[in-house]
Protein backbone atom coordinates (compact mmCIF):
# COMPACT_ATOMS: atom_id res chain seq x y z
CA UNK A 1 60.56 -87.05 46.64
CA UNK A 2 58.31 -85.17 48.83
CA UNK A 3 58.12 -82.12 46.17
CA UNK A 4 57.57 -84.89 43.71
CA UNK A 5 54.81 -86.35 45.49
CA UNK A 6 53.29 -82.72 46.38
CA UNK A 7 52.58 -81.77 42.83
CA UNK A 8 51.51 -85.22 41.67
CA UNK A 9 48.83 -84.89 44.13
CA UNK A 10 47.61 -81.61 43.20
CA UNK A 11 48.06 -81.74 39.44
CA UNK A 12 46.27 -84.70 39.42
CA UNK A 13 43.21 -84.03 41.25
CA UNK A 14 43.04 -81.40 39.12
CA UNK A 15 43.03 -83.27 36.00
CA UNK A 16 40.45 -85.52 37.76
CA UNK A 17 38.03 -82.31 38.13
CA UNK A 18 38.70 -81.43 34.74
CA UNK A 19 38.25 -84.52 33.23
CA UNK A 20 35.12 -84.99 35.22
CA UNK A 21 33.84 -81.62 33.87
CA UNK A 22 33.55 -82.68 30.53
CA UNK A 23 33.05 -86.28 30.55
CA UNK A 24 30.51 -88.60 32.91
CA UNK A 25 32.31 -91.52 34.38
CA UNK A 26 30.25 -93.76 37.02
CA UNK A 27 30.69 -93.16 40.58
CA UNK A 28 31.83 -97.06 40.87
CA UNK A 29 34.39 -96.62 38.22
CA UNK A 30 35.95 -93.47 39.88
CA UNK A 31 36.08 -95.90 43.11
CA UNK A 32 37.58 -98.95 41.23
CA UNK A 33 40.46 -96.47 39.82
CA UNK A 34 41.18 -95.66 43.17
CA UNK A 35 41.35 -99.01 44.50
CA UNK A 36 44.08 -99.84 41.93
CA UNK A 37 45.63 -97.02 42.79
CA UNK A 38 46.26 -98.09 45.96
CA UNK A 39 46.98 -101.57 45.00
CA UNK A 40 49.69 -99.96 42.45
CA UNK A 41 51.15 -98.09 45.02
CA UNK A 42 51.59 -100.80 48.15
CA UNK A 43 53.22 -103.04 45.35
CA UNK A 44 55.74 -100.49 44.14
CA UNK A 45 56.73 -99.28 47.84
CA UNK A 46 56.53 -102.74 49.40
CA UNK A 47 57.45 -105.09 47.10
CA UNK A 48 58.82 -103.70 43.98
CA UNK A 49 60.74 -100.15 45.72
CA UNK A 50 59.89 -98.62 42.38
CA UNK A 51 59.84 -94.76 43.44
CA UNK A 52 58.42 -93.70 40.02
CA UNK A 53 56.04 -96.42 40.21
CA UNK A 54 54.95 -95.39 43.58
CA UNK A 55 54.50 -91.45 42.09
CA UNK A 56 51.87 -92.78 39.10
CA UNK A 57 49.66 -94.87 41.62
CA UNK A 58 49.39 -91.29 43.57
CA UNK A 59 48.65 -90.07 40.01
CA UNK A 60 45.93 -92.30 39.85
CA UNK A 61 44.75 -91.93 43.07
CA UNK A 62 44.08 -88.13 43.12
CA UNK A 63 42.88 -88.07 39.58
CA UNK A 64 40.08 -90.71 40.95
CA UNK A 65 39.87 -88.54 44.14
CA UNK A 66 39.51 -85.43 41.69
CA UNK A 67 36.39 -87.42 39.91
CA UNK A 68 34.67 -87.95 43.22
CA UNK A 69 35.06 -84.55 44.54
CA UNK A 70 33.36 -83.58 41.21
CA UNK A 71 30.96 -86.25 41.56
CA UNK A 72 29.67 -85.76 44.63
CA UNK A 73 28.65 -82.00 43.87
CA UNK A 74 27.22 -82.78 40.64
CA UNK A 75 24.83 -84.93 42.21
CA UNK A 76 23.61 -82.25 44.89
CA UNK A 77 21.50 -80.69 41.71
CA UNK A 78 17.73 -80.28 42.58
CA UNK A 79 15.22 -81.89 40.22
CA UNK A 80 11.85 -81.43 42.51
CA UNK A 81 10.76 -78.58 40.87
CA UNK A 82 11.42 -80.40 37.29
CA UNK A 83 7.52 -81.31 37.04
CA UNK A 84 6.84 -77.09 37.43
CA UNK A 85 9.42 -75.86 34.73
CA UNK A 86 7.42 -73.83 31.46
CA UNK A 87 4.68 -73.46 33.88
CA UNK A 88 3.13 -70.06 36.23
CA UNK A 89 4.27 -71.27 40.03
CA UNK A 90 4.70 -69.07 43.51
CA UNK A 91 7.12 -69.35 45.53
CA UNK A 92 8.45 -67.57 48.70
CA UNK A 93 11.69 -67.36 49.72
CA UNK A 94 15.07 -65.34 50.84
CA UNK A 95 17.63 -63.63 48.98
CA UNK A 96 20.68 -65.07 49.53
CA UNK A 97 22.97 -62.34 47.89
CA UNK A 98 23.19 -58.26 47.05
CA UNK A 99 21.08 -57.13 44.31
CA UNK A 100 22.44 -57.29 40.69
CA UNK A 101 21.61 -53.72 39.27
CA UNK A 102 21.94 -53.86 35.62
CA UNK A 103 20.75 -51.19 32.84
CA UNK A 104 16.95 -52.06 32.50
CA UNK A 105 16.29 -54.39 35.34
CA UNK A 106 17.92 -55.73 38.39
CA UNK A 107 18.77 -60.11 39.60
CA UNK A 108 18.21 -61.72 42.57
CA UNK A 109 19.29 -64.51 43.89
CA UNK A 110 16.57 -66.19 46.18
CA UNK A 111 16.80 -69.39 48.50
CA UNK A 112 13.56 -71.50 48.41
CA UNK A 113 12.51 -74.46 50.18
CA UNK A 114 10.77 -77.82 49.12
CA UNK A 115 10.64 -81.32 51.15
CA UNK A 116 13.37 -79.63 53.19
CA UNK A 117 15.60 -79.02 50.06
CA UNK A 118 17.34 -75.49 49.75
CA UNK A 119 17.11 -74.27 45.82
CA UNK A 120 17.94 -71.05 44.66
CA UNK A 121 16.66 -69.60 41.88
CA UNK A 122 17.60 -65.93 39.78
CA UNK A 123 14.87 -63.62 39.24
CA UNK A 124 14.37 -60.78 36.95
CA UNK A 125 12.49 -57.76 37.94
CA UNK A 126 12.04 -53.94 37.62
CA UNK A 127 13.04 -51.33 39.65
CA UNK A 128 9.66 -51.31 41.16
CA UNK A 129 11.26 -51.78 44.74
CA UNK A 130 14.54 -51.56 46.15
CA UNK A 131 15.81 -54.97 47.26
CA UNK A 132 18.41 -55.83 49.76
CA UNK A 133 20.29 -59.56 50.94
CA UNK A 134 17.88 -61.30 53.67
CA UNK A 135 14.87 -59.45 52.39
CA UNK A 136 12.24 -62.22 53.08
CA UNK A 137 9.95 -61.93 48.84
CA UNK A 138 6.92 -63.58 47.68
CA UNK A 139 7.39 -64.11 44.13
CA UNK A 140 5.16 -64.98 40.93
CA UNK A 141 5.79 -66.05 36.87
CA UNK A 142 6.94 -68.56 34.66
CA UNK A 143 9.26 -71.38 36.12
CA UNK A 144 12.13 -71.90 33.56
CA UNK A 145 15.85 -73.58 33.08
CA UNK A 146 18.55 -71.26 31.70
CA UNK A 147 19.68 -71.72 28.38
CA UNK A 148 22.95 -70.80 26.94
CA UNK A 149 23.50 -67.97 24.14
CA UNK A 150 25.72 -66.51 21.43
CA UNK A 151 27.71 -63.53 22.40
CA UNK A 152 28.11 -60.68 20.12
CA UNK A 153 31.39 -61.92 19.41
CA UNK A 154 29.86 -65.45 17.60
CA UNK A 155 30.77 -67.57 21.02
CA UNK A 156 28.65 -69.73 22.53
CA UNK A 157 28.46 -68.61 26.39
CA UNK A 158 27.18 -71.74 28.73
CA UNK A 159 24.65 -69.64 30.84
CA UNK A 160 23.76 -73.14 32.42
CA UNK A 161 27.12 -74.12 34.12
CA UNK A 162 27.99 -70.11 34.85
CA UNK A 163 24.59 -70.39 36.93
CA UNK A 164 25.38 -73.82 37.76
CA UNK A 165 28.75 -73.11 39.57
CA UNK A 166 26.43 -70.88 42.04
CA UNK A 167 24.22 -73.43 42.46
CA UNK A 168 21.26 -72.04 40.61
CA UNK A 169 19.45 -74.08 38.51
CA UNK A 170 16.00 -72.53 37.60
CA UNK A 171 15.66 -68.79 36.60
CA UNK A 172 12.24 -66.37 36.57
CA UNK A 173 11.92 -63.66 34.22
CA UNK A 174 9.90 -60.01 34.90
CA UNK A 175 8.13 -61.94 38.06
CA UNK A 176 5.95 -60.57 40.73
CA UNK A 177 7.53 -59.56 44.19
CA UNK A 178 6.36 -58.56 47.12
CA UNK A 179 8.35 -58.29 50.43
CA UNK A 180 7.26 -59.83 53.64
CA UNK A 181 9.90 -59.31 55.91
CA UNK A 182 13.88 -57.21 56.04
CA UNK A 183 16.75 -58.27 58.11
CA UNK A 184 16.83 -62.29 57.85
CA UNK A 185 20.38 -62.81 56.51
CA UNK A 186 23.62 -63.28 57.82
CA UNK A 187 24.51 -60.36 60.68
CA UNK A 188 27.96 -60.10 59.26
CA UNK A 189 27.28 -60.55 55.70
CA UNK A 190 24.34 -57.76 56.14
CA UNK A 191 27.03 -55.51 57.89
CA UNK A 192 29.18 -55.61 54.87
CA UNK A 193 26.60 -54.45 52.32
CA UNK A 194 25.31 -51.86 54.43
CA UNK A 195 29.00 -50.67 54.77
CA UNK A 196 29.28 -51.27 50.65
CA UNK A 197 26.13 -49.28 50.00
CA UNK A 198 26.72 -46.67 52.23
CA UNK A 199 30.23 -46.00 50.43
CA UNK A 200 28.93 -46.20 47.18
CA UNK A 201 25.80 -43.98 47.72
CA UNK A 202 28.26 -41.26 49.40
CA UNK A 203 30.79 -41.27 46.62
CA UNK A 204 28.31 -41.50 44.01
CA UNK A 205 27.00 -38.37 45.63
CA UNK A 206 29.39 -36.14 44.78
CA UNK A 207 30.42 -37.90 41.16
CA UNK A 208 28.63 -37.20 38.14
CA UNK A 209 28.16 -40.11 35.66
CA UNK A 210 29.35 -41.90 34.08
CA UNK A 211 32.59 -41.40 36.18
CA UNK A 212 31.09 -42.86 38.90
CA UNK A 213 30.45 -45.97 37.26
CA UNK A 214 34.18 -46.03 36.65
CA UNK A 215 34.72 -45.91 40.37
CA UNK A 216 32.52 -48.03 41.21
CA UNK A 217 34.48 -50.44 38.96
CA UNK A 218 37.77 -49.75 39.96
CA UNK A 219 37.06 -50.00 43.50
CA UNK A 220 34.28 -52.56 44.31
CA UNK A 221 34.37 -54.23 40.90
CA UNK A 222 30.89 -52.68 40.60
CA UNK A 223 30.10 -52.93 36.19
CA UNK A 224 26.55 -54.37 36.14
CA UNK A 225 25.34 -51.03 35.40
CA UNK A 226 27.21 -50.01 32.61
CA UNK A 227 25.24 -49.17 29.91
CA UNK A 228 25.59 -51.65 26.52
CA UNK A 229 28.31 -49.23 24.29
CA UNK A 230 29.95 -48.40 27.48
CA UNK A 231 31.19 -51.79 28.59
CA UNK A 232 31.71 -52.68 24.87
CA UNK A 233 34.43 -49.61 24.47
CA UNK A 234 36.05 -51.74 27.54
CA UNK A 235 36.16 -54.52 25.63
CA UNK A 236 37.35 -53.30 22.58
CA UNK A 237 40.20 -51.65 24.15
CA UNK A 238 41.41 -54.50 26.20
CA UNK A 239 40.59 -52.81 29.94
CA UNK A 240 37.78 -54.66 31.10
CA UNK A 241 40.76 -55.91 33.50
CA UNK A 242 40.51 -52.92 35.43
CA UNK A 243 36.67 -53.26 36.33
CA UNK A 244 36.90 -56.47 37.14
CA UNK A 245 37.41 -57.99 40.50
CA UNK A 246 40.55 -59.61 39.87
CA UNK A 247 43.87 -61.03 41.87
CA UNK A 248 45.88 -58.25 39.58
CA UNK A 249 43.41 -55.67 40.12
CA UNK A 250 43.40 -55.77 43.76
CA UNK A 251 47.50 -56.59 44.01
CA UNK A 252 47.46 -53.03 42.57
CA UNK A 253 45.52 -51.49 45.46
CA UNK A 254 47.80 -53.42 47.68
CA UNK A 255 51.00 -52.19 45.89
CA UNK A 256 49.92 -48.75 46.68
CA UNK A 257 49.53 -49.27 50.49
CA UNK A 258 52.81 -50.88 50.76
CA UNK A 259 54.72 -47.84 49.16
CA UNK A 260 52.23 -45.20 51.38
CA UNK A 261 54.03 -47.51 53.94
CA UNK A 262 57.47 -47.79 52.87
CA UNK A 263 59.20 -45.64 55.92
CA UNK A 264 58.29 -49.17 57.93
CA UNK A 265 60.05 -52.24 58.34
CA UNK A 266 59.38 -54.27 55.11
CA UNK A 267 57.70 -56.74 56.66
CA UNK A 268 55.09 -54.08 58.35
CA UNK A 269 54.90 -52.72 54.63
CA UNK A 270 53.90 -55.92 53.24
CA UNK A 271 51.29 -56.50 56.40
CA UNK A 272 49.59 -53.29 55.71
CA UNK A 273 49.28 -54.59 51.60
CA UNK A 274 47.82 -57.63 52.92
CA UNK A 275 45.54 -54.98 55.12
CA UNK A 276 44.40 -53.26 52.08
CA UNK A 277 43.39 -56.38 50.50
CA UNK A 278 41.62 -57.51 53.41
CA UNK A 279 39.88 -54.02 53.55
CA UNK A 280 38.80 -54.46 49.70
CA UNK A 281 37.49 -57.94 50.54
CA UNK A 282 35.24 -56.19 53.19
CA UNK A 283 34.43 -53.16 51.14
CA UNK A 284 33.12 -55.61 48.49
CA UNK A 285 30.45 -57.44 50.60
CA UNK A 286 32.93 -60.65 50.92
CA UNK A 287 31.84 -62.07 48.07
CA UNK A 288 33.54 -65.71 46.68
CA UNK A 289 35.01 -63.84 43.71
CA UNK A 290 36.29 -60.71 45.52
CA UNK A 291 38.30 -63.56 48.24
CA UNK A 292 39.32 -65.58 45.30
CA UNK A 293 40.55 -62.56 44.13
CA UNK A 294 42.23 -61.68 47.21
CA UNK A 295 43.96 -64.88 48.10
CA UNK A 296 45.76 -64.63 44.51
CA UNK A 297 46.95 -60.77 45.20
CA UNK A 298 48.19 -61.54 48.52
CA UNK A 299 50.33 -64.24 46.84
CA UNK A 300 51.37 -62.16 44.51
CA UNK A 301 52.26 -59.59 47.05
CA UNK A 302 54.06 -61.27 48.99
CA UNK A 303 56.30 -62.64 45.43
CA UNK A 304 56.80 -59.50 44.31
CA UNK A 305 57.91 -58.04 47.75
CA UNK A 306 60.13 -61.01 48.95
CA UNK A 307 60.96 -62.58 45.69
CA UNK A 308 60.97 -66.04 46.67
CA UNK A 309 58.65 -67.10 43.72
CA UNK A 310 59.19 -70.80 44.42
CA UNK A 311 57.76 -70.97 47.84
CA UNK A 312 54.73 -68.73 46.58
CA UNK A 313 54.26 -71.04 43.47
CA UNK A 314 53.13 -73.60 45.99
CA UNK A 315 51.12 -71.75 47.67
CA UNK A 316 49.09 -70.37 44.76
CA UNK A 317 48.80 -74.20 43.63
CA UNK A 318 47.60 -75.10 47.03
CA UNK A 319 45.34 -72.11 46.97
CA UNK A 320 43.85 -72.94 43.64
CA UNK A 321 43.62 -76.79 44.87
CA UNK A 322 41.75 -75.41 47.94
CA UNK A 323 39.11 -73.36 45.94
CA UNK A 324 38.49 -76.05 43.58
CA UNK A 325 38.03 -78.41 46.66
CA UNK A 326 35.59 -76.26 47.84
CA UNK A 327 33.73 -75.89 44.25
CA UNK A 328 34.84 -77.62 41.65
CA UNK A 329 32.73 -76.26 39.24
CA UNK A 330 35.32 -73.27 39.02
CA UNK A 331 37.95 -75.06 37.16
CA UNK A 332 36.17 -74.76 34.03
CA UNK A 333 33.06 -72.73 34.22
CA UNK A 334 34.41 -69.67 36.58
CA UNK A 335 35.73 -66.85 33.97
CA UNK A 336 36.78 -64.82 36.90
CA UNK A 337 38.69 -67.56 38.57
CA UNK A 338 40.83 -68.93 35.19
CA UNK A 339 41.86 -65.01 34.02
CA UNK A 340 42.73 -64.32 38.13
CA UNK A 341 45.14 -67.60 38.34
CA UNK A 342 46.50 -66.85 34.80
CA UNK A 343 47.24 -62.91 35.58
CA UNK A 344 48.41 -64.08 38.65
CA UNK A 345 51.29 -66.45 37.34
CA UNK A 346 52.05 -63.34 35.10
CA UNK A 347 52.47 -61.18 37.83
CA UNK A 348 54.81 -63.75 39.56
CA UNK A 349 56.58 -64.94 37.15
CA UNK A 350 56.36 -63.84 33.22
CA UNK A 351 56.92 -60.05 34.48
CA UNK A 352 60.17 -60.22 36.41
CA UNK A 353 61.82 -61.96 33.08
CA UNK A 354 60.33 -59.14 30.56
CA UNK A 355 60.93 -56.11 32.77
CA UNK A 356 64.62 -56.40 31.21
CA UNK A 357 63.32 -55.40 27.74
CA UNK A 358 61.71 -52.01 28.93
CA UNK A 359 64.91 -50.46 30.65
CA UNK A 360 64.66 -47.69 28.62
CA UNK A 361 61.33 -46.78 30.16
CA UNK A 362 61.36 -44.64 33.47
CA UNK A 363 61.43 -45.76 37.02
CA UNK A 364 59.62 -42.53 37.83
CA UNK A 365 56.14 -43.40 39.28
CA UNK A 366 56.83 -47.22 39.16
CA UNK A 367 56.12 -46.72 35.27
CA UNK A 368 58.67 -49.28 34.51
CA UNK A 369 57.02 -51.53 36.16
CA UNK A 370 53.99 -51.42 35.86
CA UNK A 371 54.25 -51.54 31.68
CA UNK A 372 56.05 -55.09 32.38
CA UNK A 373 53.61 -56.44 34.50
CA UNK A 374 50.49 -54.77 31.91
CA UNK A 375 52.44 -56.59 28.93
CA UNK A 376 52.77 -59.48 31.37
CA UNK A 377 49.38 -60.30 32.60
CA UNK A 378 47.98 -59.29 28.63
CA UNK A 379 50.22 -61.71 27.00
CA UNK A 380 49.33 -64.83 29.09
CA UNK A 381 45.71 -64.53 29.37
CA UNK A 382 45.58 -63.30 25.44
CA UNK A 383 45.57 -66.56 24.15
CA UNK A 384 42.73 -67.66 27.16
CA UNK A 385 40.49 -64.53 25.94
CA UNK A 386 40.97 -65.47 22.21
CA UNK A 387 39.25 -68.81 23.07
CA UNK A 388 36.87 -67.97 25.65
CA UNK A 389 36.03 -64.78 24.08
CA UNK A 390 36.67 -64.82 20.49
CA UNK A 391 37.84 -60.44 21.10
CA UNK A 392 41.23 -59.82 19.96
CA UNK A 393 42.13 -55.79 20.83
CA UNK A 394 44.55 -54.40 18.96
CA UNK A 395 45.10 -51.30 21.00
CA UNK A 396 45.00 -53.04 24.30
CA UNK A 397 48.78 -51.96 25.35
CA UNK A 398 49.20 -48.70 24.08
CA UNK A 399 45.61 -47.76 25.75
CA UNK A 400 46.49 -49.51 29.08
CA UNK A 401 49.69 -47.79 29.29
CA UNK A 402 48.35 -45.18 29.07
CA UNK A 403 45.83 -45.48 32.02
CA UNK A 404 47.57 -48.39 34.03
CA UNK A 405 50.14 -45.60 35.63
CA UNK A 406 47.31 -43.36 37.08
CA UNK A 407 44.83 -46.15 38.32
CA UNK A 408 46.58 -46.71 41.80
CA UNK A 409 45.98 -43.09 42.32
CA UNK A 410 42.33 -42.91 41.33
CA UNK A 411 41.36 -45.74 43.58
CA UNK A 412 43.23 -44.10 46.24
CA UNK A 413 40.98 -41.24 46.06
CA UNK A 414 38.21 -43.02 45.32
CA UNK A 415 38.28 -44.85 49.01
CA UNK A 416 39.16 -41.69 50.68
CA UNK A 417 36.07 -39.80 48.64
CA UNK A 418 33.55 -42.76 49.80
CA UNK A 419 35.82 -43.17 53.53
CA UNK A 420 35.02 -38.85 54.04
CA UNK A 421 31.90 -39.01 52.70
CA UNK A 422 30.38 -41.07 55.23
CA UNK A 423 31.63 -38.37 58.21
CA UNK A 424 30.89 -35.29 56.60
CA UNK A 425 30.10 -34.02 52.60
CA UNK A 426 32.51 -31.20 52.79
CA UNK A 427 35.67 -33.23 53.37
CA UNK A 428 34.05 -35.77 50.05
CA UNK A 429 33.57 -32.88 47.38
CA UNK A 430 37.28 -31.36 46.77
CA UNK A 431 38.66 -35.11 46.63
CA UNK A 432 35.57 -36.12 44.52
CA UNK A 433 36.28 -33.01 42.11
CA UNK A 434 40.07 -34.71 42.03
CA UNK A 435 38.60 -38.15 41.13
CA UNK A 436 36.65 -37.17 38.28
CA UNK A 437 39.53 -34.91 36.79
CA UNK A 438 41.23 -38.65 36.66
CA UNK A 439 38.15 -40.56 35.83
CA UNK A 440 37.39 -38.44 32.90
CA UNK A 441 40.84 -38.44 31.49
CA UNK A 442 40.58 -42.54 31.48
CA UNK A 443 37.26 -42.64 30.14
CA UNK A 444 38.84 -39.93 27.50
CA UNK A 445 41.43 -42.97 26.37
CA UNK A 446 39.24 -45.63 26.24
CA UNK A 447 36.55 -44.04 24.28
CA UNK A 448 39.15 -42.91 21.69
CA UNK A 449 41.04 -46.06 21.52
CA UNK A 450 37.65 -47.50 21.23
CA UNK A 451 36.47 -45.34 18.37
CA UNK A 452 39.67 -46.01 16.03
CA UNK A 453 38.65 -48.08 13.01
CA UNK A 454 39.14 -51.79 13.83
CA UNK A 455 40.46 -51.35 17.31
CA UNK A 456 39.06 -54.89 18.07
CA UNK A 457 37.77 -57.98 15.78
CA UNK A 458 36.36 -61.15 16.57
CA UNK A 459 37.54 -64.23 16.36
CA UNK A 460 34.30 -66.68 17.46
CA UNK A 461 36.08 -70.14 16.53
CA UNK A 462 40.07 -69.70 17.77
CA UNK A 463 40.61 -73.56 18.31
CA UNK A 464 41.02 -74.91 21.65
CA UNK A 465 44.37 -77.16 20.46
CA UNK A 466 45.91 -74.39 19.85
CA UNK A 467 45.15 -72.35 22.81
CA UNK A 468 46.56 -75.44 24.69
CA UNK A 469 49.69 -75.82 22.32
CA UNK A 470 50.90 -71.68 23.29
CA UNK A 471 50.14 -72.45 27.19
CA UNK A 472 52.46 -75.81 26.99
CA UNK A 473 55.16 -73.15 25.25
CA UNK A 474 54.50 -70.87 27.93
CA UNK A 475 54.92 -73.59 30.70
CA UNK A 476 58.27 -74.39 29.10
CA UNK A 477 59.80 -71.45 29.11
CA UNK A 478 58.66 -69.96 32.01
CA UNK A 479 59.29 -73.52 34.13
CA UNK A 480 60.89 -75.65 31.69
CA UNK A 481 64.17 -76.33 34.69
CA UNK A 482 62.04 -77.06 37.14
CA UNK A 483 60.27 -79.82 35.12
CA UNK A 484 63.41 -81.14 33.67
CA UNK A 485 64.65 -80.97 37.44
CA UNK A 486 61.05 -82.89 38.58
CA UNK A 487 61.73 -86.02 36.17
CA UNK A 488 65.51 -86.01 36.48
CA UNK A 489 66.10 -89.44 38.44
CA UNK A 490 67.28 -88.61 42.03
CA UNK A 491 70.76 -90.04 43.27
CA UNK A 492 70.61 -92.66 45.13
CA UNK A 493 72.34 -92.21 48.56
């Protein structure tokens, strides 16, 4: 009953969040639900001793609960600065967040205050000046709202709720800066950029590009400044995964530590995974994504090296619950979030039940392995990708199968390039030479997997029904017992 009770409350906050997401309901009708919640259940455990009846007032209750949550963020959105939007305004202000580098231009993220409201807004500018987080900017140009945009694969991508999740409500394009003060951010957050900067600037060092970009990538989830045809080729091939700061992505730098590690007691082997993660966390700046990221590879980790899936299952739903708690704009408008929860239920629990159809592959350099968990994570968040994205890559496997096996290594020499680099150059340039000899052979793959004739197509309208229809497939099979065992009536004593 207490299982029972567990993932009714979870599953349906959720679906209040979600529901919420998409469709207003009144902050008095939210409350109303939950007062016949409560009504349902005292009647059904006092009066009635209807156990089932008792589990759909809880139903009710959390959904109602998931609405407020919802509700109460939504309504945090500024509107002060509604009267200035279309028009020329100045405005000074911090940035709350590391600069966003990109091809032609770089994004900031800057905290401004009005009748003692915080609002951020994103800025566009040159490369005039280098920026840093806690830089106190004056700032000039035309006050607008985001809009949202079609994607060169035909989809419609909602730039206003991406932003929104953040926060950020108003955006300024090519504006006027000017820096007043440094140093006015967070001590520790500063810290960990300087620490992230320094790394990158010493590895970069001795890396030509666009190898280093790849590092970058790999390592700190670092892609804002790859140029247009080069992040394309990643997408066409299927391997934007690896570039990305995801819960599989990082599980694979923890993997690595734990076999480094294996002469220890397992359970020191799986502390000095969840060390590694903790270190990528760090080396990242600590963003929100990066410890999203990180919470889902340390489950994972921990799955994959105990293999007691069903205590970790509730953990990563309590995780998730917790994150969405914290921002519930994530369920639905956080990419990053969505393919890190579905590639983490892959990892967990489609790959262990496919690895039996690639026994003829070697164990030799955990190859085995890791083309079960590749296939694993691919196949669940396909049919996520086909909706969100509308890019279906038809030489996704063969090209990550190719690269998957040697990634663990490159990152491994990619910390220890940045790690020497910062005590002396000499130590950086024979394990930087190493690191490009990989980097090069995985650009190699992608860019002729990306350059066969109809490696990729679009498909901008894959309907959302049916996207829905192959996850409740996948939910059977993969926990079709344990629901059968969740409304199986329990014996009375």
């Amino acid at each position: 009953m207490r299982d029972k009770i567990f993932y009714v409350i979870c599953f349906g906050f959720v679906f209040g969040v979600l529901f919420r997401s998409f469709i207003f309901v009144n902050l008095f009708v939210a409350i109303f639900l939950g007062v016949i919640a409560l009504a349902l259940i005292l009647f059904f455990d006092l009066i009635s001793k209807n156990k089932w009846g008792v589990i759909t007032g809880v139903f009710i209750l959390a959904i109602s609960l998931g609405i407020l949550r919802f509700h109460v963020t939504d309504r945090l959105a500024p509107d002060i600065f509604e009267s200035q939007v279309n028009q020329q305004v100045s405005f000074s202000g911090k940035i709350v967040d590391e600069s966003d580098i990109r091809e032609n231009n770089q994004k900031l993220t800057v905290e401004t205050m009005k009748n003692d409201e915080k609002i951020k807004i994103l800025i566009t500018t040159n490369f005039s000046e280098s920026f840093r987080y806690g830089d106190e900017i004056n700032f000039s140009g035309k006050l607008e709202k985001p809009g949202n945009f079609i994607t060169d694969q035909g989809k419609e991508f909602d730039y206003i709720n991406y932003l929104r999740k953040d926060g950020i409500y108003y955006i300024m394009n090519y504006v006027n800066v000017e820096i007043i003060s440094y140093g006015n951010g967070n001590f520790i957050k500063s810290a960990l950029f300087s620490v992230k900067e320094k790394f990158l600037e010493k590895m970069n060092f001795v890396m030509a590009s666009p190898e280093n970009l790849l590092m970058g990538g790999l390592i700190l989830g670092e892609k804002s400044s790859f140029s247009q045809d080069l992040r394309q080729s990643f997408v066409d091939t299927g391997t934007i995964h690896i570039v990305a700061l995801s819960g599989y992505n990082i599980t694979i730098v923890a993997e690595w530590f734990m076999k480094l590690f294996s002469f220890l007691p397992k359970n020191l082997g799986i502390g000095m995974g969840i060390l590694a993660i903790l270190l990528f966390i760090l080396m990242t700046g600590g963003s929100s994504t990066a410890v999203r990221a990180g919470i889902m590879a340390t489950l994972a980790l921990i799955a994959r090296a105990t293999g007691r899936n069903y205590d970790v299952a509730r953990a990563l739903i309590l995780a998730g619950i917790f994150m969405i708690l914290f921002n519930p704009f994530i369920l639905v408008y956080d990419v990053s979030f969505q393919l890190s929860f579905i590639a983490t239920v892959a990892v967990i629990f489609l790959a262990p039940k496919i690895e039996k159809h690639f026994l003829w592959v070697t164990t030799r350099f955990e190859l085995r392995d890791i083309i079960s968990v590749t296939c694993a994570a691919y196949v669940l968040v396909l049919p996520f990708i086909l909706y969100k994205m509308g890019n279906l890559s038809l030489v996704a496997l063969p090209a990550n199968i190719l690269i998957l096996p040697f990634i663990p290594f490159t990152m491994l020499l990619g910390f220890l390039t940045g790690f020497m680099g910062v005590f002396w150059y000499v130590f950086a340039v024979p394990l930087g030479y190493i690191s490009y000899l990989f980097l090069h052979y995985e650009l190699g793959v992608i860019n002729f997997f990306a350059n066969i004739p109809f490696a990729s197509f679009s498909i901008p309208n894959f309907p959302l029904i049916l996207t829905l229809l192959i996850y409740a497939y996948f939910i059977y099979k993969l926990f079709g017992r344990s629901l059968k065992s969740f409304f199986k009536p329990e014996k009375e004593i």
